[in-house]
Protein backbone atom coordinates (compact mmCIF):
# COMPACT_ATOMS: atom_id res chain seq x y z
CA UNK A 1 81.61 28.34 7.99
CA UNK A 2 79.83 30.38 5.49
CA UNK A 3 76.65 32.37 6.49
CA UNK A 4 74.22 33.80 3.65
CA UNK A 5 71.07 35.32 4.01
CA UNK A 6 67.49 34.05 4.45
CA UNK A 7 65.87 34.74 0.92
CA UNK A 8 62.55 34.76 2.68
CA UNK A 9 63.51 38.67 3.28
CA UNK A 10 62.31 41.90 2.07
CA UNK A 11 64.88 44.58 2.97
CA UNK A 12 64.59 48.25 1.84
CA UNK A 13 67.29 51.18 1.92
CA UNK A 14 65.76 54.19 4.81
CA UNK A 15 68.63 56.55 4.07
CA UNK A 16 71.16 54.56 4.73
CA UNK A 17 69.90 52.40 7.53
CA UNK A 18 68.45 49.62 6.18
CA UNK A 19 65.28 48.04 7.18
CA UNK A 20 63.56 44.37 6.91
CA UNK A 21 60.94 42.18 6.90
CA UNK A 22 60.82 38.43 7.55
CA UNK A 23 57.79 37.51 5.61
CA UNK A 24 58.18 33.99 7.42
CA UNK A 25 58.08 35.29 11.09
CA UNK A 26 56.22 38.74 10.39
CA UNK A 27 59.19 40.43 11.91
CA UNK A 28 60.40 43.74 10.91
CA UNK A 29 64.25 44.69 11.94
CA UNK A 30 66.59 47.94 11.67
CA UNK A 31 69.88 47.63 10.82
CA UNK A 32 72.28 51.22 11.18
CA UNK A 33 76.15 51.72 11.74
CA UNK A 34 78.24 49.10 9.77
CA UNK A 35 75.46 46.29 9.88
CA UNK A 36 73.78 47.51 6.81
CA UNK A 37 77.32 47.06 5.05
CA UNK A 38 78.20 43.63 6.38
CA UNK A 39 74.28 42.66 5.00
CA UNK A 40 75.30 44.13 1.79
CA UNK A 41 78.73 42.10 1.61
CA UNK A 42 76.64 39.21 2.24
CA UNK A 43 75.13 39.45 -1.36
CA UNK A 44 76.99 36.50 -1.76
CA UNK A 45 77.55 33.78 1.08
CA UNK A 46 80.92 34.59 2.91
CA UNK A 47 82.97 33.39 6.08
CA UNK A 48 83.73 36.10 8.69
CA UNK A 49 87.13 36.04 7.72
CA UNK A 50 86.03 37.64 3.87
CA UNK A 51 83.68 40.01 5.32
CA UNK A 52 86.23 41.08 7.69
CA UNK A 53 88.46 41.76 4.44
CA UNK A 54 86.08 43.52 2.28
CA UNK A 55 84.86 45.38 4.55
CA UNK A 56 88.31 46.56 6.88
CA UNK A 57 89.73 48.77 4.12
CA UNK A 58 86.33 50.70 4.08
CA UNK A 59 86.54 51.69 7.90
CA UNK A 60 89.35 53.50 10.13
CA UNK A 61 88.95 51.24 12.92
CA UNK A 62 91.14 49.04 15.08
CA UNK A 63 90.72 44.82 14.26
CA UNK A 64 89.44 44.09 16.72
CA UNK A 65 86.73 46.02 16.66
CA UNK A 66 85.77 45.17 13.43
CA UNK A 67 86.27 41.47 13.83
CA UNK A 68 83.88 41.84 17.20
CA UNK A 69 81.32 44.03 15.51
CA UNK A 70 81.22 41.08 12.62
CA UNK A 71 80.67 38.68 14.97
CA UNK A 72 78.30 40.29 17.22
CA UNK A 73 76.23 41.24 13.92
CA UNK A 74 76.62 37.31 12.61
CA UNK A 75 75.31 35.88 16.11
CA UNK A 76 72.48 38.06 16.19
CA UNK A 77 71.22 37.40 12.91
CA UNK A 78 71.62 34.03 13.27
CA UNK A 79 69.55 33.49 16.30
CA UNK A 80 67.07 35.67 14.69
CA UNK A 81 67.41 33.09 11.57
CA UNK A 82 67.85 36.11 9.30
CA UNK A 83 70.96 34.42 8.23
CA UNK A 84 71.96 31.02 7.58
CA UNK A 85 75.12 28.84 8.34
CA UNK A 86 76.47 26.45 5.65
């Protein structure tokens, strides 16, 4: 599965944290720690698996943790619909 982000969005760069707004739910939402990377690896729709490997060469972390901080980040912005499955 791919996942790619809502282009109803407005996200803005808070020194490096990264902050949104879903025009369609009149949400905003803070993203810090590796989040606002994964969202900016996501520029392009990928699978887990390719944001895991763009983005594990960046970070001196175990894989695991990476892999579960991916998937944490991709549940929660799916449920919030800032993301979308294909």
């Amino acid at each position: 599965m791919r996942f790619a982000r809502n282009p109803d969005l407005i996200s803005a760069d808070m020194d490096g944290d990264l902050v949104m707004m879903s025009v369609e739910q009149g949400t905003y939402y803070g993203l810090t720690g590796i989040a606002p990377q994964i969202w900016i690896a996501l520029e392009e729709p990928k699978t887990a698996n390719e944001l895991f490997d763009a983005l594990f060469p960046q970070y001196d972390v175990k894989s695991e943790t990476l892999r579960r901080d991916i998937d944490s980040f991709l549940e929660e912005m799916l449920k919030n619909r800032l993301l979308r499955a294909l």
